[in-house]
Protein backbone atom coordinates (compact mmCIF):
# COMPACT_ATOMS: atom_id res chain seq x y z
CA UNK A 1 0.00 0.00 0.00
CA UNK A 2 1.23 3.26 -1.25
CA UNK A 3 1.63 6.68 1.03
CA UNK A 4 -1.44 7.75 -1.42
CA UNK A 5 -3.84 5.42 -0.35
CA UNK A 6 -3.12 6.04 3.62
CA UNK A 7 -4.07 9.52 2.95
CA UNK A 8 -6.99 8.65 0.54
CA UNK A 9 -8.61 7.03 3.04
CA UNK A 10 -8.77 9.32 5.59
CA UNK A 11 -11.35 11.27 3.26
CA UNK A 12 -13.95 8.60 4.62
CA UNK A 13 -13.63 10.52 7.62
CA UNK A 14 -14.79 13.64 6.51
CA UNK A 15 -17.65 11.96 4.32
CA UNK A 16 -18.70 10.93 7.48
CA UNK A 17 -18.61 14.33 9.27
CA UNK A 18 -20.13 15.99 6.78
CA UNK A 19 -22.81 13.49 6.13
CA UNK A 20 -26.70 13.42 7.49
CA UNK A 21 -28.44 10.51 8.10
CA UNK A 22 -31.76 9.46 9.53
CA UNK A 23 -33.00 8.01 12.16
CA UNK A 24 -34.03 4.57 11.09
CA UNK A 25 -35.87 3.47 14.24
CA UNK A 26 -38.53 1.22 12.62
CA UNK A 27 -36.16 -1.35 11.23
CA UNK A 28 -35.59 -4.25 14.26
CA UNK A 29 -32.21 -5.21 13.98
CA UNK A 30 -32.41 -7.56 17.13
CA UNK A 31 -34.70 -9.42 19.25
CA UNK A 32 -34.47 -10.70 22.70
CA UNK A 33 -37.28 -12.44 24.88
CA UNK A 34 -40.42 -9.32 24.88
CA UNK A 35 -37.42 -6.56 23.77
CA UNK A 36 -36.67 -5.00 20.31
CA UNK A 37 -33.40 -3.24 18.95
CA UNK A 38 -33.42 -0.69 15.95
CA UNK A 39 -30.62 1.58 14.50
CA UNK A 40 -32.09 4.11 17.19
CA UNK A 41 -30.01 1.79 19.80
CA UNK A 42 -26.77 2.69 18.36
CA UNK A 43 -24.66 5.57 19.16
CA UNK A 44 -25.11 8.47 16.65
CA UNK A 45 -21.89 7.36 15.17
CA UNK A 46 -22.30 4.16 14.96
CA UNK A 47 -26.05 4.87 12.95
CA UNK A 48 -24.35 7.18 10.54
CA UNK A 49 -21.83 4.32 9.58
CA UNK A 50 -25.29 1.98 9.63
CA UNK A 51 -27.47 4.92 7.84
CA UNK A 52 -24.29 5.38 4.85
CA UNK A 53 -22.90 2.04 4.80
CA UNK A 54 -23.82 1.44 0.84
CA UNK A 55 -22.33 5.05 0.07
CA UNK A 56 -18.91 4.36 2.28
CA UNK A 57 -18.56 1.18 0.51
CA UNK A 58 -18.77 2.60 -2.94
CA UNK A 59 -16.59 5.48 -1.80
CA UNK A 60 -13.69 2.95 -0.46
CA UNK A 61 -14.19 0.96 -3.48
CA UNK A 62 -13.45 3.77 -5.89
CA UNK A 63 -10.49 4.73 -3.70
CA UNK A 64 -9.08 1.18 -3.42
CA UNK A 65 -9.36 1.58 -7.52
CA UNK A 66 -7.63 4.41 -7.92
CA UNK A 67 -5.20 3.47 -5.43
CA UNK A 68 -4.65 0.10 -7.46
CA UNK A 69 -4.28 1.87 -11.10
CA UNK A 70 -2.03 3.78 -9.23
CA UNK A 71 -0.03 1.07 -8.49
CA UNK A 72 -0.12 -0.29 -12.05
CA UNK A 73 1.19 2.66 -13.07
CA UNK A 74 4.11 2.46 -11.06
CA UNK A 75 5.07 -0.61 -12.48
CA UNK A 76 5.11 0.16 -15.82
CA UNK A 77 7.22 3.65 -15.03
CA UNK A 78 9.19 1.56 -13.11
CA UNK A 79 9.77 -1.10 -15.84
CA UNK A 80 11.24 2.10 -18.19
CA UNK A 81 13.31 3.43 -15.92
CA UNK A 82 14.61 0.33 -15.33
CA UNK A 83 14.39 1.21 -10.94
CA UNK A 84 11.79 0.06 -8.66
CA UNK A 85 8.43 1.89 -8.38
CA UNK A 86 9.51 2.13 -4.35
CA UNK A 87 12.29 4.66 -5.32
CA UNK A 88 10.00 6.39 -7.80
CA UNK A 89 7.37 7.31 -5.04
CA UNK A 90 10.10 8.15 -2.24
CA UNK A 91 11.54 10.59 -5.52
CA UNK A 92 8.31 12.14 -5.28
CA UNK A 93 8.19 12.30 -1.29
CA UNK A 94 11.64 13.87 -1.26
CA UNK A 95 10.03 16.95 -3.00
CA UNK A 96 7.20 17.44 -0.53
CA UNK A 97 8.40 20.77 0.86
CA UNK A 98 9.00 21.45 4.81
CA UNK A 99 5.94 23.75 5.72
CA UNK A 100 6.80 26.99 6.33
CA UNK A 101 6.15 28.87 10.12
CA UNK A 102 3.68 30.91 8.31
CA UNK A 103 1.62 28.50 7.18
CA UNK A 104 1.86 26.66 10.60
CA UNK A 105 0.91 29.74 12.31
CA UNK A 106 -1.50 29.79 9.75
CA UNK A 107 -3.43 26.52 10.53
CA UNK A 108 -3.05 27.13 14.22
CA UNK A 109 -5.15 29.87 14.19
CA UNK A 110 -7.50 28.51 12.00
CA UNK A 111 -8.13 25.89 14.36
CA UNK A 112 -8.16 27.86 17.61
CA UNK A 113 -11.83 26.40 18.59
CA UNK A 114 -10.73 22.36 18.34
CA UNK A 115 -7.58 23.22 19.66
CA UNK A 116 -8.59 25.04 22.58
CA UNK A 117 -6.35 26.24 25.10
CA UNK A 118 -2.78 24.91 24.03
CA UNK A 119 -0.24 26.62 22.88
CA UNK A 120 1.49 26.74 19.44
CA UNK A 121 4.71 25.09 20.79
CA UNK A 122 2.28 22.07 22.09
CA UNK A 123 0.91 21.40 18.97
CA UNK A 124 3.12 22.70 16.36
CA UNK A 125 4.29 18.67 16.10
CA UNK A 126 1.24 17.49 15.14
CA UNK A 127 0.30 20.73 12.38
CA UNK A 128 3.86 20.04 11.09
CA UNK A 129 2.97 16.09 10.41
CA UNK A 130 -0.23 17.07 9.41
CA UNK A 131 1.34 19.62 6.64
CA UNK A 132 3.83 17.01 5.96
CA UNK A 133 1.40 14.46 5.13
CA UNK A 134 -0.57 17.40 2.84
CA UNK A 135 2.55 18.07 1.03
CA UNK A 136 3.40 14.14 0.52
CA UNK A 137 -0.27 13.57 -0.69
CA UNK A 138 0.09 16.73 -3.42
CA UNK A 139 3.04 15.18 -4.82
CA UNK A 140 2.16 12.06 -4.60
CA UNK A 141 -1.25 13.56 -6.78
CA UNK A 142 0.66 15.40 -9.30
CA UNK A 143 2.59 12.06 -9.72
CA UNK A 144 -0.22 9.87 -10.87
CA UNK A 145 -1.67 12.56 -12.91
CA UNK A 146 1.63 12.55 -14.33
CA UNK A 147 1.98 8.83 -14.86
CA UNK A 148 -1.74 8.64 -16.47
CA UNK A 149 -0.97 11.13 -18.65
CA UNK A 150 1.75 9.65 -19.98
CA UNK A 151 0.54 6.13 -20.25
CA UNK A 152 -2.92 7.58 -21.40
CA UNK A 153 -5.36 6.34 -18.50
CA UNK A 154 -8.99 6.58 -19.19
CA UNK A 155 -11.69 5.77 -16.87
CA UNK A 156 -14.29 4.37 -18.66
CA UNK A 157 -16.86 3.60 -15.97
CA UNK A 158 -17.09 4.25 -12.20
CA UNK A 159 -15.39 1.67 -9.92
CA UNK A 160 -17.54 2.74 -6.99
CA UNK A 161 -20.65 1.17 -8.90
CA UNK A 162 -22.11 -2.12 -8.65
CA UNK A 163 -20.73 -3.61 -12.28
CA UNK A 164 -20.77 -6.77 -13.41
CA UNK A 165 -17.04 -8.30 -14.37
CA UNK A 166 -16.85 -8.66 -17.50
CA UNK A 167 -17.49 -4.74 -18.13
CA UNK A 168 -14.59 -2.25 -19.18
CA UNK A 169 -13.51 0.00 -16.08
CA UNK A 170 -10.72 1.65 -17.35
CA UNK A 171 -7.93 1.52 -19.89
CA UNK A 172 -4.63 2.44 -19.99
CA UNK A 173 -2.61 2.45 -23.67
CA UNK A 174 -4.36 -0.46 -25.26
CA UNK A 175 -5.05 -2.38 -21.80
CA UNK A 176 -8.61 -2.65 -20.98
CA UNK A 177 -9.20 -3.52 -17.38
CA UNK A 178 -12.31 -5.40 -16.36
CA UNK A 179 -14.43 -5.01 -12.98
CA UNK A 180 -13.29 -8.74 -12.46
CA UNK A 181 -10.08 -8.16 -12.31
CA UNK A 182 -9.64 -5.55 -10.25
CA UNK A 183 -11.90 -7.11 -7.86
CA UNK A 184 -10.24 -10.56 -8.35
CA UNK A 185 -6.71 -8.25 -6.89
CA UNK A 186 -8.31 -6.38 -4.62
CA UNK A 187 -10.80 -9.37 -2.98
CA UNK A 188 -9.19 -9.21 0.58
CA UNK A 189 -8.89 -5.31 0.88
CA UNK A 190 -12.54 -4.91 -0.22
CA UNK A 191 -13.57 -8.00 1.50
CA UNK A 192 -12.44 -6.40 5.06
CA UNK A 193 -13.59 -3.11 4.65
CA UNK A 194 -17.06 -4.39 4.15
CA UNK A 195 -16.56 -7.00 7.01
CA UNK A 196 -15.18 -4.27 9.42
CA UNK A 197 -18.60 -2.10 8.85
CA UNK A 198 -20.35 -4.86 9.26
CA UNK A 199 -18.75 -6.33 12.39
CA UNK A 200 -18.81 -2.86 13.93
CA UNK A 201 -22.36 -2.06 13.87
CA UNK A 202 -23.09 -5.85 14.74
CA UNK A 203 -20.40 -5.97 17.77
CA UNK A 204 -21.75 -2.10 19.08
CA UNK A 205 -25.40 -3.49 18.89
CA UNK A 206 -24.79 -6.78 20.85
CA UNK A 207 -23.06 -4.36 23.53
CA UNK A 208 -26.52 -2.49 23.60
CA UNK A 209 -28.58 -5.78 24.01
CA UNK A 210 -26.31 -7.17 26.62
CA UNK A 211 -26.46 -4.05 28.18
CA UNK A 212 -30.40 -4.14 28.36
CA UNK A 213 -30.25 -7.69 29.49
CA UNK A 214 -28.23 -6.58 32.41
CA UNK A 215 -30.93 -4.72 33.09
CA UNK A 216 -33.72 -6.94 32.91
CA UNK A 217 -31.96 -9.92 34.72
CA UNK A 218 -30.96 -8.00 37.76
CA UNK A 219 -34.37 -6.48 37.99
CA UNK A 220 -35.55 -10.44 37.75
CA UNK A 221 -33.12 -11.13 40.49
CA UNK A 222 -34.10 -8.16 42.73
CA UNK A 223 -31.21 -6.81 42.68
CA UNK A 224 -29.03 -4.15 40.80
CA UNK A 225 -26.34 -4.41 37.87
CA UNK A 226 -23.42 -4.29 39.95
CA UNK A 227 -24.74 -6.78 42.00
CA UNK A 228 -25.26 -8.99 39.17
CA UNK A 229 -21.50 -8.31 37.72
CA UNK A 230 -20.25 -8.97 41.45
CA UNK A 231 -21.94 -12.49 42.05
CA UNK A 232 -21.10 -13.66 38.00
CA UNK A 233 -17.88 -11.89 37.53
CA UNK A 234 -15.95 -9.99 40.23
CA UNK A 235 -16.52 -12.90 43.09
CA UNK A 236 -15.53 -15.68 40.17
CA UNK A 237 -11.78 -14.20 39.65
CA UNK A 238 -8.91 -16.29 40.68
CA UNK A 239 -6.18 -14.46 39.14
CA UNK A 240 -7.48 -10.96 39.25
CA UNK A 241 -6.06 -10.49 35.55
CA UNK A 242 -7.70 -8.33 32.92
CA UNK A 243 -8.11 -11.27 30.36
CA UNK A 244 -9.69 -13.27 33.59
CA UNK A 245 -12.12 -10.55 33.76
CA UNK A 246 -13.02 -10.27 29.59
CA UNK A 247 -13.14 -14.27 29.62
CA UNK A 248 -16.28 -13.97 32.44
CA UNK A 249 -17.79 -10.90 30.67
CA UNK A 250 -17.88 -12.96 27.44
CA UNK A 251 -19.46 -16.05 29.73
CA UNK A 252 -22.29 -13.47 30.99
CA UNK A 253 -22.83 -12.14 27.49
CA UNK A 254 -23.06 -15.97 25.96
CA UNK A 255 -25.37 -17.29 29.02
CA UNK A 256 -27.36 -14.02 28.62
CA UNK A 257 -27.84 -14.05 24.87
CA UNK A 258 -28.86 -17.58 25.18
CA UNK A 259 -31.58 -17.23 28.01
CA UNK A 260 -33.29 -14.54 26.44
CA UNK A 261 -33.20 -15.83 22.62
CA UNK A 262 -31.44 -13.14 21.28
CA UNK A 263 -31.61 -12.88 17.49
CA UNK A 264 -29.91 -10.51 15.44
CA UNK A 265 -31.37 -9.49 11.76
CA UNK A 266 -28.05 -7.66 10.02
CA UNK A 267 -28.09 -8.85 6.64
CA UNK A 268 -25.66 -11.90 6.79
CA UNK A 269 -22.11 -11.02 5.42
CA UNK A 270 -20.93 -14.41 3.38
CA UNK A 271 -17.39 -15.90 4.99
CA UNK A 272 -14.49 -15.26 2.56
CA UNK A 273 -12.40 -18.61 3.46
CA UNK A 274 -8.20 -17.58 2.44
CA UNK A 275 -5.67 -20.70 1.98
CA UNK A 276 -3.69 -19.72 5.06
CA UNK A 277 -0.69 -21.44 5.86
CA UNK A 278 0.19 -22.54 9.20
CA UNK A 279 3.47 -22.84 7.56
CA UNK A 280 6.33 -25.07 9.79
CA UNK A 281 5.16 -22.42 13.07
CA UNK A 282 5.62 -22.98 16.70
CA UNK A 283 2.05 -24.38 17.68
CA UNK A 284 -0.33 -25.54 20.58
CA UNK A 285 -2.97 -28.53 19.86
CA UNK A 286 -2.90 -31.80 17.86
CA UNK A 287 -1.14 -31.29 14.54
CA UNK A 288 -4.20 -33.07 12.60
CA UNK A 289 -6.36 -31.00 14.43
CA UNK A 290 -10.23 -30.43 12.35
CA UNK A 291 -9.54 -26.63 12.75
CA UNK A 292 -6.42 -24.66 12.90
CA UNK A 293 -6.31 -21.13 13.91
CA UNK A 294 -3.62 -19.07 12.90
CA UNK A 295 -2.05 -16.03 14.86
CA UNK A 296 -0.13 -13.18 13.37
CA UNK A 297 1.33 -11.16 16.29
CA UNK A 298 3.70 -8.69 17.47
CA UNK A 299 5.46 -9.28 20.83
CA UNK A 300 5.76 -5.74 21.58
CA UNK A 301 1.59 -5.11 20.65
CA UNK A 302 -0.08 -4.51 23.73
CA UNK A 303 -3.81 -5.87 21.83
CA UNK A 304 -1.55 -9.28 21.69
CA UNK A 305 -0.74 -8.98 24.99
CA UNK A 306 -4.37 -8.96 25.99
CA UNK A 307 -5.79 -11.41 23.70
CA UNK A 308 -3.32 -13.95 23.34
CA UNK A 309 -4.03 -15.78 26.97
CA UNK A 310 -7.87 -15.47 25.68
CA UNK A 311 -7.34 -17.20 23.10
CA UNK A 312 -5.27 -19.79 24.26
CA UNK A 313 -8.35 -20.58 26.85
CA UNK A 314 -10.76 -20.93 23.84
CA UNK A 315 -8.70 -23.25 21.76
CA UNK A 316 -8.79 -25.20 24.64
CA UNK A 317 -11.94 -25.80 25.08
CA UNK A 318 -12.00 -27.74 22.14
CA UNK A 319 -9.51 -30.27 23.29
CA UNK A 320 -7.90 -32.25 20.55
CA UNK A 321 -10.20 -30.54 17.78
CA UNK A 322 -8.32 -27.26 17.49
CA UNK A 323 -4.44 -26.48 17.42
CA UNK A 324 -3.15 -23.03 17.57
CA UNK A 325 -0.44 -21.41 15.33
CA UNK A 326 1.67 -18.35 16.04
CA UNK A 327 3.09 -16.90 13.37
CA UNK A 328 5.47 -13.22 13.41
CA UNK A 329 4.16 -9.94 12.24
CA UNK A 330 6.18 -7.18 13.77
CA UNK A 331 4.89 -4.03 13.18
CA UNK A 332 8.99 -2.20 12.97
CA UNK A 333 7.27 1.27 12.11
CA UNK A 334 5.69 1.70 15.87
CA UNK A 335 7.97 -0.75 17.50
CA UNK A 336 11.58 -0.23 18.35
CA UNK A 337 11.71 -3.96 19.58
CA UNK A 338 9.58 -5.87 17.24
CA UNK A 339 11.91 -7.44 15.68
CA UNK A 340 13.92 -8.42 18.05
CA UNK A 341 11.24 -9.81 19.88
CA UNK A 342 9.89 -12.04 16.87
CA UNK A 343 13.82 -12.84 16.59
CA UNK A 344 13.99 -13.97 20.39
CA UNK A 345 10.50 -15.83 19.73
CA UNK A 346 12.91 -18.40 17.03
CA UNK A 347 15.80 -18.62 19.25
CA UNK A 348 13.80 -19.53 22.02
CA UNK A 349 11.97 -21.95 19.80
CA UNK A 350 15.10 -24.28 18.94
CA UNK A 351 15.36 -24.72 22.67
CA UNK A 352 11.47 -26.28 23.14
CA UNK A 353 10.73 -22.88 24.73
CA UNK A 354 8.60 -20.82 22.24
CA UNK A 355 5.18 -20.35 24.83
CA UNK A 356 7.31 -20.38 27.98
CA UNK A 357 9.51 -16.90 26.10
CA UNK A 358 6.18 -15.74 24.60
CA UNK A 359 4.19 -14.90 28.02
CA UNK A 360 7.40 -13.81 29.24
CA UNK A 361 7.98 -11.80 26.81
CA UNK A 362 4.14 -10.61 26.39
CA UNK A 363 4.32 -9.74 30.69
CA UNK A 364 7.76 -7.75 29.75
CA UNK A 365 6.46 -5.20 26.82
CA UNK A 366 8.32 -2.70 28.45
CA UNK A 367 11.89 -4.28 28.19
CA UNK A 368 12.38 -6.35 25.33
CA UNK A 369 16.46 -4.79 24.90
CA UNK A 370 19.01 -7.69 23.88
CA UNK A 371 20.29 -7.78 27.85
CA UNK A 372 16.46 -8.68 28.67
CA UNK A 373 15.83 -11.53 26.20
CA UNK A 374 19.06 -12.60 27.22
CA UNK A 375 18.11 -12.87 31.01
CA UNK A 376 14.82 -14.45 30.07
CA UNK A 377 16.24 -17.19 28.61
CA UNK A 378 18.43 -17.95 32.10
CA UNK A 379 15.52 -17.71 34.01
CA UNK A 380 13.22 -20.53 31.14
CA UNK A 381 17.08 -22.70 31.61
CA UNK A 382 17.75 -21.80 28.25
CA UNK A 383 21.69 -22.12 26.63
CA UNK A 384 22.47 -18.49 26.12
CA UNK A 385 25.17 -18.62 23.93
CA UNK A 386 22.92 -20.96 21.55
CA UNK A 387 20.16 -18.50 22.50
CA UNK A 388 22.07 -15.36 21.37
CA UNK A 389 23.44 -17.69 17.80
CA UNK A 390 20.29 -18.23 16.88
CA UNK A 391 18.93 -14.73 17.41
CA UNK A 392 21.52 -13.07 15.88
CA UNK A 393 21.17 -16.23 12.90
CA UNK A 394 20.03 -15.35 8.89
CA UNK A 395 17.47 -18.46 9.23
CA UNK A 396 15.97 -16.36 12.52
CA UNK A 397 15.45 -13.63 9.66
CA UNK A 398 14.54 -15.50 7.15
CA UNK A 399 11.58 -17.39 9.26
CA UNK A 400 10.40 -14.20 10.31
CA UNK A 401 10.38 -12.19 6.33
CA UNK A 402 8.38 -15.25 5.36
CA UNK A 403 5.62 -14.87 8.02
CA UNK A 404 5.57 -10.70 7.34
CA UNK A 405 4.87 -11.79 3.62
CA UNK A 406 2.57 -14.46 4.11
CA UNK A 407 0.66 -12.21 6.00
CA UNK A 408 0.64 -8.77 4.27
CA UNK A 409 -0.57 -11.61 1.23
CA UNK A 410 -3.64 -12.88 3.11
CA UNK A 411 -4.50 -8.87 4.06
CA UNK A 412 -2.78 -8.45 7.34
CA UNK A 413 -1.48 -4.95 8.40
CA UNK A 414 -2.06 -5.04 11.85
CA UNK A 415 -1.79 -7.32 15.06
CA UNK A 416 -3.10 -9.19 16.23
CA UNK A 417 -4.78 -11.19 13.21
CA UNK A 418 -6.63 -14.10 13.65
CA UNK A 419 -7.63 -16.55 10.95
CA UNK A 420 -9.61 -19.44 11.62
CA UNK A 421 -9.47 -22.13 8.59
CA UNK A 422 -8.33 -19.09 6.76
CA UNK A 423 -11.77 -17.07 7.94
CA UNK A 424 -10.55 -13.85 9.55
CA UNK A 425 -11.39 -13.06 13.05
CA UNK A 426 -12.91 -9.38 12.16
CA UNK A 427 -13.75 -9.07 15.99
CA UNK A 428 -11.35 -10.00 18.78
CA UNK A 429 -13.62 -11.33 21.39
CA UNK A 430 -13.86 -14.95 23.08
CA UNK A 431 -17.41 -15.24 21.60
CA UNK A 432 -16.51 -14.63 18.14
CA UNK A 433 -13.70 -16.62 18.63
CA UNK A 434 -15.62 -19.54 19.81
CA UNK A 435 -18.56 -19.26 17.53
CA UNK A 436 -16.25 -18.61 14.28
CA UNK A 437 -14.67 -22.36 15.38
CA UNK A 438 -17.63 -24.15 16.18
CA UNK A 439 -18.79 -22.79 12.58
CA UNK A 440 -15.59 -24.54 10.87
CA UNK A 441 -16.08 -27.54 13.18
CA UNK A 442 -19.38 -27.94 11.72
């Protein structure tokens, strides 16, 4: 994904800002035992997303188009050059200009109201990335207008539009491009986006029925809801631990979902199934296992740090009918010890102590330096000069490049990423979790 496309897609954003939408209270979108649940229970951001779903899809649809003839583009300058499209587009970057204090002074009064009462010298960081990014994007523009100029681009029909495949969207030269395959390239990226809308408005109105239920059951209890919460979650911690606490929520939801018949009427969103490798990864379960989930995560990404002993718990509920697989995706951009991590994750691996270095590493976020790995693989009994060879190794690398590109091919980009038999997780909750594998076990 090019610079262009990370800016492109903030303009959803402002479609959404700028954007009415009505109230759509009729429509039941749930049902629960003598209760209904409409758009109306959402939060008013949540019911614009519901209210302009169709019109965000077509608008991140046309953008993932442009973004993708973009790319093709690219290529083909690339290909004359005889250089790499990369170095062609950080060319173009290098001539984005440093914004001048005028025109920072500039936006910060503009924006006096949002920003309120901090000072220039507080914010002048984030008006300087934000001009950055401007000036990026503009070249970035004048570079594709460039390139389909040159290689005379025509659109021929709108991308955002329901077509069918075989029609012509564009052409570029000679080169007609079909609806099919653009959609054929693009499957995963437009795949998600619709599954994120649709997992968002589903997961935000399942928070509003459980919330109701809450309700109703104390009042059937005579009692109150923290009462409730303290006899079916506070007083059942052991550990005290924050995934402890999730794992019971989820239990309340699931007991309360099922004693009150909840239904839910979202238009169902059909399972895109991706042929993802477990690869030869570190993994817990039977190794013929009917379902495999795979993990991409980042040792240093405090969402994996949450999740990763809830989902451990689910996959064993299953027993022998579920194994799990980790696989490396360190995000390098946002974290200074990624890498290393995900390297300390192999070495600790050809000692038989992937899981042990994992949760140690997972309870440690905040010092994963080459003198900590090294002192947690003393404390696991680890060799630590064979611990430090096969950190420092090229097949340490190697293992790891092949899980970043395995990944960024089946659509991942952030952690963690959960497939299971190559269905994505969209929604990181034990529920989902559990109901997504007793789907693929049936």
């Amino acid at each position: 994904m090019t610079l262009f496309s990370r800016i492109s897609f903030f303009l959803l954003f402002a479609l959404l800002a700028s954007a009415g939408f009505g109230q759509d209270g009729g429509r039941v979108l749930a049902t629960a035992t003598g209760l209904a649940f409409t758009s109306g229970d959402l939060s008013a951001e949540t019911r614009k997303i519901y209210d302009q779903q169709d019109r965000l899809i077509a608008v991140h649809r046309k953008s993932t188009f442009d973004e993708w003839i973009f790319e093709q583009l690219l290529e083909m300058e690339a290909k004359a050059r005889g250089t790499t499209a990369a170095k062609i587009e950080s060319e173009a970057l290098a001539k984005a200009e440093r914004p001048a204090d005028a025109r920072i002074k500039a936006v910060y009064d503009e924006n006096r109201q949002t920003i309120g009462n901090r000072t220039l010298e507080e914010v002048r960081p984030n008006i300087v990335e934000f001009l950055k990014r401007e000036a990026e994007g503009n070249q970035l523009a004048a570079l594709r207008d460039s390139l389909k100029a040159k290689y005379k681009y025509s659109e021929i029909k709108d991308a955002g539009t329901a077509l069918k495949a075989a029609e012509i969207a564009a052409q570029i030269g000679t080169r007609q491009i079909t609806v099919g395959e653009f959609e054929i390239a693009n499957r995963i990226a437009l795949y998600n986006y619709r599954a994120g809308i649709y997992e968002g408005i589903k997961g935000e109105l399942e928070n509003a029925v459980y919330t109701k239920l809450l309700e109703v059951e104390a009042k059937k209890r005579n009692t109150d809801v923290s009462n409730l919460i303290g006899a079916e979650i506070t007083n059942k911690l052991k550990e005290y631990s924050d995934y402890e606490r999730m794992y019971l929520e989820d239990m309340l939801q699931e007991k309360l979902f099922a004693q009150y018949a909840v239904k839910f009427d979202l238009p169902l969103l059909e399972s895109q199934v991706l042929s993802v490798s477990p690869d030869d990864d570190p993994f817990l379960g039977d190794a013929n296992a009917k379902v495999t989930v795979v993990a991409f995560v980042d040792f240093q990404c405090s969402a994996c740090a949450a999740f990763s002993p809830l989902l451990k718990k689910v996959v064993s509920e299953f027993g022998s009918n579920v194994r799990l697989v980790i696989r490396d995706y360190p995000l390098t951009s946002i974290h200074e010890n990624a890498m290393q991590a995900a390297r300390a994750g192999y070495a600790a691996r050809q000692q038989s102590k992937f899981f042990e270095m994992a949760d140690l590493m997972y309870r440690n976020q905040g010092a994963l330096d080459p003198a900590s790995l090294q002192g947690y693989a003393r404390q696991l009994g680890m060799d630590p000069v064979r611990f430090e060879a096969d950190l420092q190794s090229s097949a340490a690398g190697a293992e790891i490049s092949k899980d970043v590109a395995d990944g960024a091919s089946y659509g991942v980009s952030g952690t963690p990423t959960v497939f299971v038999n190559g269905s994505r997780l969209q929604r990181l909750s034990t529920s989902a979790l559990r109901s997504s594998i007793q789907s693929a076990l049936k």
